[in-house]
Structure formats: structure tokens, C-alpha cells
Protein backbone atom coordinates (compact mmCIF):
# COMPACT_ATOMS: atom_id res chain seq x y z
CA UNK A 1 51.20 -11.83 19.88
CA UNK A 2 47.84 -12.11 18.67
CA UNK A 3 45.24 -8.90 18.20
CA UNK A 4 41.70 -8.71 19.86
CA UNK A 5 40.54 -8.63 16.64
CA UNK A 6 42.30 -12.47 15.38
CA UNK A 7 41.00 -13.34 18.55
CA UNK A 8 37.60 -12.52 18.16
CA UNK A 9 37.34 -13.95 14.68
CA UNK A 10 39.24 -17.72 15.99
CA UNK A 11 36.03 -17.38 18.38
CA UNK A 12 33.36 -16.73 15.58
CA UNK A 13 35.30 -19.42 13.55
CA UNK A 14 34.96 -22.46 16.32
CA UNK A 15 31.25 -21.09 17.17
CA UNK A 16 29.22 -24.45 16.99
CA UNK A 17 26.79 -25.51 14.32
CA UNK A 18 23.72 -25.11 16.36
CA UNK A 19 24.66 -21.55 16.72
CA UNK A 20 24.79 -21.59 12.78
CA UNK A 21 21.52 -23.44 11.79
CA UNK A 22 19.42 -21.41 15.14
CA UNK A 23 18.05 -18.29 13.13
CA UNK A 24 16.69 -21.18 10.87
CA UNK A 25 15.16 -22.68 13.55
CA UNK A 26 13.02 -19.27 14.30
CA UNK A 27 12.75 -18.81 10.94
CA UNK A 28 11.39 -22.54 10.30
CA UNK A 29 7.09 -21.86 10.99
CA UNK A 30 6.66 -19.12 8.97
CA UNK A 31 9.18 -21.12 6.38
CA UNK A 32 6.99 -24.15 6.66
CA UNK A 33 3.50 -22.22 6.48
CA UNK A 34 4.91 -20.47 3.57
CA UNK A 35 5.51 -23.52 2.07
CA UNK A 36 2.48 -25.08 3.15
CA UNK A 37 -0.47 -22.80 2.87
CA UNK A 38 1.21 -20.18 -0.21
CA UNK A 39 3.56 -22.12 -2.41
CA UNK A 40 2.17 -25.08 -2.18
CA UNK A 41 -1.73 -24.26 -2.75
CA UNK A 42 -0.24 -21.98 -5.97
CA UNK A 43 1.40 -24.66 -7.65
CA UNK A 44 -0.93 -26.98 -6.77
CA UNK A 45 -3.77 -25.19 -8.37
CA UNK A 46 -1.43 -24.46 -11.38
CA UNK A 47 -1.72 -28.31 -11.87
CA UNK A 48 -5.26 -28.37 -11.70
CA UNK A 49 -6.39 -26.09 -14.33
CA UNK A 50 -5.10 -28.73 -16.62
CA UNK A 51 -7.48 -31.27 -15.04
CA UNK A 52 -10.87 -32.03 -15.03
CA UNK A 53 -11.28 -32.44 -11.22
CA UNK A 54 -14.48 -32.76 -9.22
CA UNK A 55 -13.13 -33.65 -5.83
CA UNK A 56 -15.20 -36.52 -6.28
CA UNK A 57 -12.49 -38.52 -8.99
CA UNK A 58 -8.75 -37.97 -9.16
CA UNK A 59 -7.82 -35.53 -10.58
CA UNK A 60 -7.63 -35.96 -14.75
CA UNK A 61 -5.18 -34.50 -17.04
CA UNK A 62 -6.78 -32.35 -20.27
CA UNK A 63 -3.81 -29.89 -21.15
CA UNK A 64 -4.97 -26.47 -22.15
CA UNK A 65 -8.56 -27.54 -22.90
CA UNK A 66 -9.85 -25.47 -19.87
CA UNK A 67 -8.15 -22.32 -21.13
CA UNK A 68 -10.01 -23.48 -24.62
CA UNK A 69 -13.13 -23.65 -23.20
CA UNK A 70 -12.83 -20.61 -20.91
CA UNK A 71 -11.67 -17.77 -24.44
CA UNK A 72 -14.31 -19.68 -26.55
CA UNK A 73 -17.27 -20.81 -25.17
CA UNK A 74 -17.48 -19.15 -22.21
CA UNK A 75 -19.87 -16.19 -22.20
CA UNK A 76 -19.95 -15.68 -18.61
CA UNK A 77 -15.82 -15.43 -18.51
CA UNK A 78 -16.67 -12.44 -21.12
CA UNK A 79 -19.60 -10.76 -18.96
CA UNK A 80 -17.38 -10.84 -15.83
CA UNK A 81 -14.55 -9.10 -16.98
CA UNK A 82 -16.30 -6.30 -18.48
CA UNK A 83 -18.79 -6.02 -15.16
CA UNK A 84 -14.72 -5.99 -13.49
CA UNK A 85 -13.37 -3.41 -15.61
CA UNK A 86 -16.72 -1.45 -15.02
CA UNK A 87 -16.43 -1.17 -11.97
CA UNK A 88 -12.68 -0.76 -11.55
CA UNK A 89 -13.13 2.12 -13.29
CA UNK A 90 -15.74 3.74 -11.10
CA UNK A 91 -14.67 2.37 -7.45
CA UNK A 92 -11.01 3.38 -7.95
CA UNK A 93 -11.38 7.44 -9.10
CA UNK A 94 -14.35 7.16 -6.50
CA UNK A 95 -12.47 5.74 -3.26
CA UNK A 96 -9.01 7.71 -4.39
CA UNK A 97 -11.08 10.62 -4.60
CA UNK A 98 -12.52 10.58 -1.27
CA UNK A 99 -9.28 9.16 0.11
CA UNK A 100 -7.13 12.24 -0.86
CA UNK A 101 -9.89 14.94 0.38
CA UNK A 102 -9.85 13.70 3.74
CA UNK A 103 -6.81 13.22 3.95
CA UNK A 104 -6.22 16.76 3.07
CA UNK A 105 -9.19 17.81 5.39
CA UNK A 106 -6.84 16.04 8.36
CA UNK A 107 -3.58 17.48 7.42
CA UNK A 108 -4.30 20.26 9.84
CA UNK A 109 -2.31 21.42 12.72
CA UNK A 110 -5.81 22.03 15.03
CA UNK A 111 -6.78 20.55 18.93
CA UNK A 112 -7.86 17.20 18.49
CA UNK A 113 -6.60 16.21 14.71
CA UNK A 114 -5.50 12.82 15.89
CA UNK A 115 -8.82 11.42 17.33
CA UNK A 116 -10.34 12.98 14.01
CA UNK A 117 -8.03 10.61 11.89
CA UNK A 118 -8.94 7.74 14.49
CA UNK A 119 -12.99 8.39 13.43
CA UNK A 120 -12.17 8.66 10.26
CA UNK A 121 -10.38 5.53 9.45
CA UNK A 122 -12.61 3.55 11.71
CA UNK A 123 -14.59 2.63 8.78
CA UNK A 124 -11.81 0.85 6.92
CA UNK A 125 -11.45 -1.41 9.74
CA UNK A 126 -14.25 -3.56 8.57
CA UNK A 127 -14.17 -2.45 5.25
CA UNK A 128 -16.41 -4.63 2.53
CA UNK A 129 -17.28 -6.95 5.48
CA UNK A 130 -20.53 -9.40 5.23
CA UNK A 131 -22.24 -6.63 8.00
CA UNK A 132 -21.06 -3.53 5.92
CA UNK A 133 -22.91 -5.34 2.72
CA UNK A 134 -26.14 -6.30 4.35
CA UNK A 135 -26.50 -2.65 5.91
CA UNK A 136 -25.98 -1.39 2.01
CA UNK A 137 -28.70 -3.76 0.87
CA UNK A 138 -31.12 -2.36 3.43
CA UNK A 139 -30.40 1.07 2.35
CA UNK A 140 -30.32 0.57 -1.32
CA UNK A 141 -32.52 -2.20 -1.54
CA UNK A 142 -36.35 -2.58 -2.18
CA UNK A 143 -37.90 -0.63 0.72
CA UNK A 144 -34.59 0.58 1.97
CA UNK A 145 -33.64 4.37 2.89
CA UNK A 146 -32.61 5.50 -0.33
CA UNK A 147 -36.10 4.61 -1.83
CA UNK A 148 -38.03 6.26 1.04
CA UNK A 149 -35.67 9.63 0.86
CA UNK A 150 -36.71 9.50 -2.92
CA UNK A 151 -40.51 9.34 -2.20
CA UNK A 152 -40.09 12.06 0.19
CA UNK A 153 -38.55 13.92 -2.39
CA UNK A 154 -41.21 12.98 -5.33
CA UNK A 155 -38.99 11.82 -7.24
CA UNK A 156 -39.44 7.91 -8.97
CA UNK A 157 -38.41 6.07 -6.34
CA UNK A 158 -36.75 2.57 -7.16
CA UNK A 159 -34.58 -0.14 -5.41
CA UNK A 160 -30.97 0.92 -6.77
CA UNK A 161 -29.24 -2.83 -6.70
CA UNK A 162 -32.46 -4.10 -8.35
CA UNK A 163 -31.91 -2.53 -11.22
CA UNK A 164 -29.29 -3.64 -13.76
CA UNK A 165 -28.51 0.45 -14.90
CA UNK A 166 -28.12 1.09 -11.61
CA UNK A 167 -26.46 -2.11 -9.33
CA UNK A 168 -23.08 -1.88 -10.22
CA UNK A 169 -22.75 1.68 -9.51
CA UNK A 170 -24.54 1.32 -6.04
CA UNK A 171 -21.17 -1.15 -5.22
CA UNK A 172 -18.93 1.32 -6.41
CA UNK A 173 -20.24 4.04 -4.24
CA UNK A 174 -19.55 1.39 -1.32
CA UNK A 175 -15.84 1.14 -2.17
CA UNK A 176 -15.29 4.92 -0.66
CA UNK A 177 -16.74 3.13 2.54
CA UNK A 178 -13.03 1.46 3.27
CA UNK A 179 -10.88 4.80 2.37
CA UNK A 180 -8.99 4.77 5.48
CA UNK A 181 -5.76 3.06 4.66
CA UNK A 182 -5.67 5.18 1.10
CA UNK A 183 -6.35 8.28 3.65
CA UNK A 184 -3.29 7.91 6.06
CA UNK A 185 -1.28 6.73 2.76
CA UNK A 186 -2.06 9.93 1.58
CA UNK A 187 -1.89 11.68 4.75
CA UNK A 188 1.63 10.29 5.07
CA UNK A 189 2.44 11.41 1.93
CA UNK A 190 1.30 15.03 2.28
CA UNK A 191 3.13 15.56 5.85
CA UNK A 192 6.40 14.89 3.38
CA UNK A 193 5.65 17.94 1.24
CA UNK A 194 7.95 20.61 2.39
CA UNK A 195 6.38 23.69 3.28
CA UNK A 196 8.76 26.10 1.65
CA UNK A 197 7.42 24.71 -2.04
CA UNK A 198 3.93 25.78 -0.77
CA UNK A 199 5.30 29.58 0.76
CA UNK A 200 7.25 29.96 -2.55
CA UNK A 201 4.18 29.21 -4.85
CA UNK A 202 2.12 31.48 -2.92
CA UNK A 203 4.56 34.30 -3.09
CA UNK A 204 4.52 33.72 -7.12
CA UNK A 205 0.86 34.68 -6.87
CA UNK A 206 -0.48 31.38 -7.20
CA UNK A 207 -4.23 30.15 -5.94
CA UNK A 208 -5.10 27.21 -3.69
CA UNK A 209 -6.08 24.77 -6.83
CA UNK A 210 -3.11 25.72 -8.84
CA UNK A 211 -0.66 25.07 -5.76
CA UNK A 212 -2.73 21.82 -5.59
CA UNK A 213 -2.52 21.24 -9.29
CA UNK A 214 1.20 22.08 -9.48
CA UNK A 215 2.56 21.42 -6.28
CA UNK A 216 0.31 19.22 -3.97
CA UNK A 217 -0.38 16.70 -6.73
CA UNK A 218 3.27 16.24 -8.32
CA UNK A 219 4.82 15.84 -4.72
CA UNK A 220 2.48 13.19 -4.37
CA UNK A 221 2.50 11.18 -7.21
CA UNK A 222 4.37 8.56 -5.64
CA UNK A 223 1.82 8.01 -3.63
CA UNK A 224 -0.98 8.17 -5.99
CA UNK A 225 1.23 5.45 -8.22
CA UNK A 226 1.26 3.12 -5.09
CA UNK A 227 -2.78 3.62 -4.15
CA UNK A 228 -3.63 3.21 -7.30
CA UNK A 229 -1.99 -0.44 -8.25
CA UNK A 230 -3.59 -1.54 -4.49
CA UNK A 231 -6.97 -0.27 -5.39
CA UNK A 232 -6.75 -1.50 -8.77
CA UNK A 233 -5.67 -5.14 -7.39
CA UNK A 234 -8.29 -4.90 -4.75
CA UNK A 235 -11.18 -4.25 -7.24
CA UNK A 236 -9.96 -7.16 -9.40
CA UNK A 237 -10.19 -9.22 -6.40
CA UNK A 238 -14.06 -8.12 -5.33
CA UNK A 239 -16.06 -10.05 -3.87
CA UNK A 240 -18.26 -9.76 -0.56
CA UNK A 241 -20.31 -7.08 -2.55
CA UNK A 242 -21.37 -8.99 -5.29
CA UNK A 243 -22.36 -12.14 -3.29
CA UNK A 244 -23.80 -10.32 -0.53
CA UNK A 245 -26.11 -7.54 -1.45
CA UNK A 246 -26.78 -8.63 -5.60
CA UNK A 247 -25.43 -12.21 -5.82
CA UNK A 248 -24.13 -11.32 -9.22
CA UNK A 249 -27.66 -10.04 -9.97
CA UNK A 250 -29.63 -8.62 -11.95
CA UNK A 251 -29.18 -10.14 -15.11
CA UNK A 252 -25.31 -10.70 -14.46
CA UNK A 253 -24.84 -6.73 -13.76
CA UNK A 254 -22.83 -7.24 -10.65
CA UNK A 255 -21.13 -10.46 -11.36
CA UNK A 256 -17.35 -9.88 -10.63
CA UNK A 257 -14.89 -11.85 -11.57
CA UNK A 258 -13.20 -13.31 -8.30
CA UNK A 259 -17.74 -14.05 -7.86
CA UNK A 260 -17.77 -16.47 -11.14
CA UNK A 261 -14.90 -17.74 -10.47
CA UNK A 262 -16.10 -18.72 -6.48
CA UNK A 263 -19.49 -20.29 -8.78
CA UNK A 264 -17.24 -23.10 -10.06
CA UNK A 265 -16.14 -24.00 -7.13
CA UNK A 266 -19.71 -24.45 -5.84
CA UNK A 267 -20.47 -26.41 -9.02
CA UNK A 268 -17.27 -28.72 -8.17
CA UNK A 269 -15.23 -27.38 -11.55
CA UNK A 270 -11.99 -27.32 -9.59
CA UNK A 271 -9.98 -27.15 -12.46
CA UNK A 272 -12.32 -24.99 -14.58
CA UNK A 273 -11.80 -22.21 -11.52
CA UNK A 274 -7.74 -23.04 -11.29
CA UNK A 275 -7.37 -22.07 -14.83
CA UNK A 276 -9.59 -19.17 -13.90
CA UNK A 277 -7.47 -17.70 -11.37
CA UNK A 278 -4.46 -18.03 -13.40
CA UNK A 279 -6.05 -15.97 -15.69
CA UNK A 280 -6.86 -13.20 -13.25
CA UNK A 281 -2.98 -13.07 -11.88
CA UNK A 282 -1.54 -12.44 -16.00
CA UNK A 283 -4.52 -9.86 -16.31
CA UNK A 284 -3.38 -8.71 -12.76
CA UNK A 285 0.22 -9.03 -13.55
CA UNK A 286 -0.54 -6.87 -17.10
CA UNK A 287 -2.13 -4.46 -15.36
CA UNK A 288 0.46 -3.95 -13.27
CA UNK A 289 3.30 -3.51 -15.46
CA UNK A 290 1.11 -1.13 -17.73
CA UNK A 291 0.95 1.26 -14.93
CA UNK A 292 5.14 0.54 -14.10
CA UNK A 293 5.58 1.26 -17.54
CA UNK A 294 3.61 4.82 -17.75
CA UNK A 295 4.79 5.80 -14.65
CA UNK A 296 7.76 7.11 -15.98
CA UNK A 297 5.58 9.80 -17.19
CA UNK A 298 3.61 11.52 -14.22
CA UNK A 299 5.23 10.13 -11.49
CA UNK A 300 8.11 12.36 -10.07
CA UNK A 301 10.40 11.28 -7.30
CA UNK A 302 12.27 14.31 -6.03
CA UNK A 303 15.66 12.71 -6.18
């Protein structure tokens, strides 16, 4: 006589098709918009950047000359990537920075923490936004805030994103505007530290910065590994700022990458700005391994 177990598994085995193909049904939009709107778009423009194409004529077939033109006679490619790496390497310390020491700020058992971490990452909801940039123009620019607090203070007072010594750094100090999401990251990760690492340190004698040092900062490198590659992609990827307060101004100070490469689209060089971004994702996709690679040397995972 047959088990309720064979008879359960005769059932699964006469179970209809439709019941077979119906999670593929669900599954089928955001299958088709994948296809549609990611994959698609990706390879397409992987085509392109070995075309000359205007939108204006079909599309026609040069091989690697854009790449040519792009490593040896473009300038411009040259003066974006170090304005990039500039400012990578101000805007990340400077948002991580900030990031981490409010996060420890809100890692408080007090009345009220929770509508403290609500006000604090309210900012980050409209991060680098088109409103956020024109508000930073009218305090940095000609005019603005900044140059009246300066008068006030008699010291030379000039517009900040006017001048090309200046501009770039003006941006970066507008990335630790959208810290929220690196906050509760790190917020997150500090609420996993266990306590008794803390107690024991402090027994041992040992101050607030060297628990931080040798405790706080270890625990957390995880988490410090996985803000960082963000932040880094994110700066690589700037672009509101530039074309909103500076327009890649002055004199090419401010003119990010993802900006130039936006510039060929306006001038109809559809390929020129495919082989572009294909550029940026190895240099991303470098970047990114670099830091995989070193990681296995400060970051420490506890098991």
C-alpha cells in the first residue's frame, strides 16, 4: 500500500504545465524590462562606440577608431579624469568622514534618538538634486552667503565656484550634504559591535580614541570596505553638480567625467560618448577590484 509521501510526490508529478511555467509568468515584466531598458541599451551602446553615429545617419562602423581618438587626441578625456580623481579624492574622506561621526553621535541609547536619525538623514533624501545645487550656487556663488560672511569678517571676499583654485573643492564640500545612507550603514554597523570588546578595552586602561582606533574602527571595516566602493562609484558617476552650479567651469575645473561625456551627446557624437562610457565601467571595474584586492589587508571579518 502506498505511503503519504509516494502519494504526494505522484501529485507533484501530474501537476500541470501552467502550474510549471506560472512563477515565469510573474517573473516575466521585470524579465522583459530587464531585457528591454538594461541589457539591451548596454549592448546596444557597446555597438555604437564602434560607429560614427549622429542620430541623423545610420549608424557607421569605424572599429576602435573612437577609442583612438579618445587616448590620443583628446585633451578634454585627459582634463576630466584628473578633475574625477580630484575630486574623488576629496568628496569620499569628506562625506565618509561626516558619515561615521554622526553616526556615532546617534548610536546613543537617549529619549528621542530615532526622530534624531529621521532629521538627520532627511538630507540624503534629495541628495545632489537640481534644488540642492542651485541653493549651493546662491551660497557660494558671486554675491552669495559665503562672500557676504567673508566681508563681514574682513577677510578677501570672493565667489568660491568662480574661481578655478577653489570650484572643485566647493562640490566636494557638497558631497557630505547626502551622508545619510553612509550614516545608517554605519549606524548599522556600529549597533553590531559587541559591547563586551568595548568593557574589556576599557578595563585594560585604554582611552576613547584608542578603543576607537583599535576596536571601533577594525569591527567596522566591513563596513567602511562597502561605503567606500559606493562612494567611490558614486563620485565617478557625478554629475548634477558640475552642470548645475559650474557647468564644468571655470576653465574646465569642475568638468567631471560622466559631464563630458553628457557634452557629446549634446553635440550628437553618439558613438564618441558609447566608447566613453565603456571606458568609465573598466576604470570603474579597476577600481573596484583594486580595493577587493587590498582588502585582504585592513578589512577583518570576525569569523
Amino acid at each position: 500500500m502506498p505511503t503519504s509521501q509516494e502519494k504526494t510526490s505522484k501529485v507533484k508529478n501530474r501537476s500541470p504545465l501552467s502550474s510549471r511555467i506560472t512563477p515565469y509568468l510573474f517573473l516575466s515584466p521585470w524579465m522583459i524590462g530587464l531585457v528591454v531598458f538594461s541589457i539591451g541599451p548596454i549592448l546596444l551602446s557597446l555597438y555604437f562606440s564602434f560607429t560614427n553615429f549622429d542620430l541623423l545617419q545610420p549608424p557607421n562602423w569605424i572599429g576602435m577608431q573612437n577609442y583612438k581618438n579618445i587616448f590620443t587626441n583628446d585633451q578634454l578625456f585627459y582634463t576630466s579624469l584628473v578633475v574625477t580623481f580630484s575630486y574623488i579624492l576629496m568628496a569620499v574622506p569628506i562625506r565618509l568622514i561626516v558619515a561615521l561621526a554622526i553616526a556615532m553621535l546617534l548610536n546613543r541609547n537617549i529619549k528621542g534618538i530615532g526622530i534624531y536619525r529621521a532629521v538627520y538623514y532627511i538630507p540624503s533624501l534629495i541628495g545632489s538634486s537640481v534644488a540642492v545645487a542651485y541653493l549651493w550656487q546662491q551660497i557660494f556663488g558671486p554675491g552669495g552667503l559665503f562672500e557676504k560672511v567673508l566681508s563681514l569678517l574682513g577677510l578677501p571676499a570672493s565667489p568660491w565656484i568662480d574661481e578655478p583654485g577653489t570650484a572643485l573643492f566647493t562640490l566636494s564640500l557638497l558631497s557630505a550634504w547626502a551622508f545619510g545612507s553612509s550614516m545608517l550603514i554605519f549606524l548599522a554597523g556600529l549597533k553590531g559591535i559587541p559591547e563586551s570588546l568595548y568593557e574589556a578595552a576599557e578595563i585594560d586602561g585604554a582611552t576613547k580614541w584608542k578603543r576607537f582606533v583599535h576596536v571601533t574602527i577594525p569591527m567596522l571595516s566591513p563596513v567602511v570596505f562597502f561605503n567606500v566602493i559606493m562612494s567611490i562609484i558614486t563620485a565617478f558617476t557625478q554629475f548634477t553638480q558640475g552642470y548645475i552650479i559650474t557647468d564644468g567651469g571655470p576653465i574646465n575645473a569642475t568638468l567631471f567625467y560622466a559631464l563630458y561625456l553628457y557634452n557629446q551627446f549634446t553635440y550628437f557624437k553618439m558613438g564618441y560618448a558609447s566608447a566613453l562610457a565603456w571606458i568609465l565601467l573598466v576604470i570603474l571595474g579597476a577600481f573596484t577590484s583594486i580595493i577587493f584586492f587590498t582588502s585582504k589587508k585592513w578589512v577583518y571579518y570576525e569569523s
